[in-house]
C-alpha atoms as a PDB file:
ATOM      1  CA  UNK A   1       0.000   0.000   0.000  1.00  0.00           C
ATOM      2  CA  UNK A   2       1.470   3.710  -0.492  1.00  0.00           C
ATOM      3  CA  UNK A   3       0.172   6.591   1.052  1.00  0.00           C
ATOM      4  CA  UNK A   4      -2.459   7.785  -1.384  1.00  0.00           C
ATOM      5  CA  UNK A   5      -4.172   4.190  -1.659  1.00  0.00           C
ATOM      6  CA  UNK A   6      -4.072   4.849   2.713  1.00  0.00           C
ATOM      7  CA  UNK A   7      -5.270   8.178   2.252  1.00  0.00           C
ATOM      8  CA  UNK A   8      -8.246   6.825   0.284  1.00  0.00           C
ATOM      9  CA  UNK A   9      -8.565   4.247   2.483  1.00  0.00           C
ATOM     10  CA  UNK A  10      -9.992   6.627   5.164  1.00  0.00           C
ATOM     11  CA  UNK A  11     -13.397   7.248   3.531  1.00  0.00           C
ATOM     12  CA  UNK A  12     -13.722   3.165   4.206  1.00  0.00           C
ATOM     13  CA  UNK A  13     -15.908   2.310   7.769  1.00  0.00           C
ATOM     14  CA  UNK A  14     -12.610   0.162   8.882  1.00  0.00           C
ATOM     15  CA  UNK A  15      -9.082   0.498   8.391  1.00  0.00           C
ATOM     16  CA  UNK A  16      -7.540  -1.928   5.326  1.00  0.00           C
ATOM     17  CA  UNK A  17      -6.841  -5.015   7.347  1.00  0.00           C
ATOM     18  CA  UNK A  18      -3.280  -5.843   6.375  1.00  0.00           C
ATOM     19  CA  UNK A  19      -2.455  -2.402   8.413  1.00  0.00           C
ATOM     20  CA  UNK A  20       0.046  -3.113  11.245  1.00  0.00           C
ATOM     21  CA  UNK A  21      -1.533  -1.370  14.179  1.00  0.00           C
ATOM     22  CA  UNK A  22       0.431   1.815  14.302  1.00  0.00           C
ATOM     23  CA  UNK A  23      -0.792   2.439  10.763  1.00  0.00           C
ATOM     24  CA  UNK A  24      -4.286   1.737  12.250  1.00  0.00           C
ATOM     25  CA  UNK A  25      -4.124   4.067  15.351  1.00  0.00           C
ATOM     26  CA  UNK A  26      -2.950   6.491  12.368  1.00  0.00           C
ATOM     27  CA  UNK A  27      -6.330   5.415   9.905  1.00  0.00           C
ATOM     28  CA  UNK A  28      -8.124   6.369  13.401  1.00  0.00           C
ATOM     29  CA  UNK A  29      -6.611  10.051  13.743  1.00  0.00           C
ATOM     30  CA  UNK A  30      -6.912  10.363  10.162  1.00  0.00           C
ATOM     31  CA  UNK A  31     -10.611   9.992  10.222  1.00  0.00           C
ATOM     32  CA  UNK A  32     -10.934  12.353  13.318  1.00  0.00           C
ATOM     33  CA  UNK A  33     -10.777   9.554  16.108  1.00  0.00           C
ATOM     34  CA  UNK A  34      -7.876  10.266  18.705  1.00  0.00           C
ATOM     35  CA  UNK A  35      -9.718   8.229  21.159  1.00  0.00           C
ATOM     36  CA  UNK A  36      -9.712   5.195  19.206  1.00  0.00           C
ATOM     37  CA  UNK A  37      -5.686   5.896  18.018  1.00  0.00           C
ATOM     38  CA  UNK A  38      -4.802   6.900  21.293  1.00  0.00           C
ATOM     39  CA  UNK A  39      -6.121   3.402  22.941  1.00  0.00           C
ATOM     40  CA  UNK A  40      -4.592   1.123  20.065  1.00  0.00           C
ATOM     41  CA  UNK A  41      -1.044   2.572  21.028  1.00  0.00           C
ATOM     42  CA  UNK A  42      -1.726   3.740  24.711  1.00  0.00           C
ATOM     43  CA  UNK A  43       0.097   0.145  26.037  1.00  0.00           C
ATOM     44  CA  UNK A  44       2.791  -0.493  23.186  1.00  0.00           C
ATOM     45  CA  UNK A  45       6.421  -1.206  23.293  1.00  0.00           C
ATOM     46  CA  UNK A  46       8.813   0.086  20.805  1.00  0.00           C
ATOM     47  CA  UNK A  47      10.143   2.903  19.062  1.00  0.00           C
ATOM     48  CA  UNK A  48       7.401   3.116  16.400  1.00  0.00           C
ATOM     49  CA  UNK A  49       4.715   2.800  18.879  1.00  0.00           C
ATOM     50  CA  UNK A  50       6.193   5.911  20.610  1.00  0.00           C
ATOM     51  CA  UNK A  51       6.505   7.907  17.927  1.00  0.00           C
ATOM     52  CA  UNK A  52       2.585   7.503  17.065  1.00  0.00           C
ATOM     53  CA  UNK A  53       1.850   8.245  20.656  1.00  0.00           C
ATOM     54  CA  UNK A  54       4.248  11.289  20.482  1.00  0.00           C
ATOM     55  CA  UNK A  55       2.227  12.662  17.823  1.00  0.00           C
ATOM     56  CA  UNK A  56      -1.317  12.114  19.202  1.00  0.00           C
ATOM     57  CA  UNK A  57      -0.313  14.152  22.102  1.00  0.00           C
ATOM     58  CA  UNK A  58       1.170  17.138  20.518  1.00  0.00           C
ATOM     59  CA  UNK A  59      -2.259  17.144  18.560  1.00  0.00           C
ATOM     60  CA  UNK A  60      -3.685  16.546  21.956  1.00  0.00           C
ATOM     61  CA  UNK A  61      -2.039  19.774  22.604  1.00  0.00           C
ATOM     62  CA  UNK A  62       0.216  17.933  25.458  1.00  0.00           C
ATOM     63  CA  UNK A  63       3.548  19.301  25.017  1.00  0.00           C
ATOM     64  CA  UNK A  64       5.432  17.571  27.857  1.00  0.00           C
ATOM     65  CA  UNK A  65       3.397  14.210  27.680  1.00  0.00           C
ATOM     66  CA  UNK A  66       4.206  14.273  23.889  1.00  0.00           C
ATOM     67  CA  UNK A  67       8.422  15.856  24.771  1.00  0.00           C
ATOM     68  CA  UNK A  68       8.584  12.358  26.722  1.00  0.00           C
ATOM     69  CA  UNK A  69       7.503  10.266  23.957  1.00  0.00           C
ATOM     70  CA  UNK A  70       9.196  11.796  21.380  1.00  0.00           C
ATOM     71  CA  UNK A  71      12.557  11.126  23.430  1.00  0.00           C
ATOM     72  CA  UNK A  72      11.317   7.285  23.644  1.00  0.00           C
ATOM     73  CA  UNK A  73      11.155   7.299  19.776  1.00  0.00           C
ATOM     74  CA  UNK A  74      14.641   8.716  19.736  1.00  0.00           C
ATOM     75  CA  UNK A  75      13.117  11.994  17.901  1.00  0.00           C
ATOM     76  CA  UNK A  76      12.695  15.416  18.388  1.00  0.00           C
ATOM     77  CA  UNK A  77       9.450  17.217  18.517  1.00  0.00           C
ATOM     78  CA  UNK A  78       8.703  18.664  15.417  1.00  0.00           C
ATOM     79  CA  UNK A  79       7.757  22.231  14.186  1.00  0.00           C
ATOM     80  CA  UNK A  80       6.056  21.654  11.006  1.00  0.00           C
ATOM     81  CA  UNK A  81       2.277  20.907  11.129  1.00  0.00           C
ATOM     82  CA  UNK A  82       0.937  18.103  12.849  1.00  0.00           C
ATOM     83  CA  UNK A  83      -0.754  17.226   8.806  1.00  0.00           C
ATOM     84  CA  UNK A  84       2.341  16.987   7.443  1.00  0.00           C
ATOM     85  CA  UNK A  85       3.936  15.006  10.445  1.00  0.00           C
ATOM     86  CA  UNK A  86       0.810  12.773  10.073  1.00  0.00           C
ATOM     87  CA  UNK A  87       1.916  12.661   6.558  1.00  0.00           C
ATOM     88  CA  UNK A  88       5.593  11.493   7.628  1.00  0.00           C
ATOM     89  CA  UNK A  89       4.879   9.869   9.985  1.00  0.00           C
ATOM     90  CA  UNK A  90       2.427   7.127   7.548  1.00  0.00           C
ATOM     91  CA  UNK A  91       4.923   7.642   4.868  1.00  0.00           C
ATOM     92  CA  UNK A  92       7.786   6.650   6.675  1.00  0.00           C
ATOM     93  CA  UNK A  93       5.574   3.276   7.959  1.00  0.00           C
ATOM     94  CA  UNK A  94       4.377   2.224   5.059  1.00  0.00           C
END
């Protein structure tokens, strides 16, 4: 899959089965469900899984929640808009 056949996958009423669950908690967020993201990643190990969680809670708007899982991923906050890090962030998965 590449990241327009995800991005079309979002007007779908599940996520593409064959997703690895960090690309689902991302499907979630995409379709305006941070609840639903936040709980498929809340519990997981792992660098990727942090990452996804880093982002949900700078979108959150939880700077120092989101400071400490960005450091867990072994990234750095970013400034550029949490659509394009979205963007990254599913490009760089797939």
């Amino acid at each position: 899959m590449n990241f327009e056949a995800f991005k079309e996958s979002l007007s779908n009423d599940q996520p593409p089965a064959q997703l690895p669950i960090y690309l689902r908690a991302l499907w979630y967020d995409g379709r305006g469900d941070w609840e639903t993201a936040h709980d498929l990643i809340n519990d997981l190990p792992g660098e990727k899984a942090a990452w996804v969680h880093a982002y949900l809670h700078r979108k959150e708007g939880d700077a120092g929640n989101a400071g400490y899982w960005y450091a867990r991923a072994g990234k750095r906050m970013p400034s550029m808009s949490l659509e394009l890090e979205w963007a990254d962030i599913v490009s760089q998965l797939l």
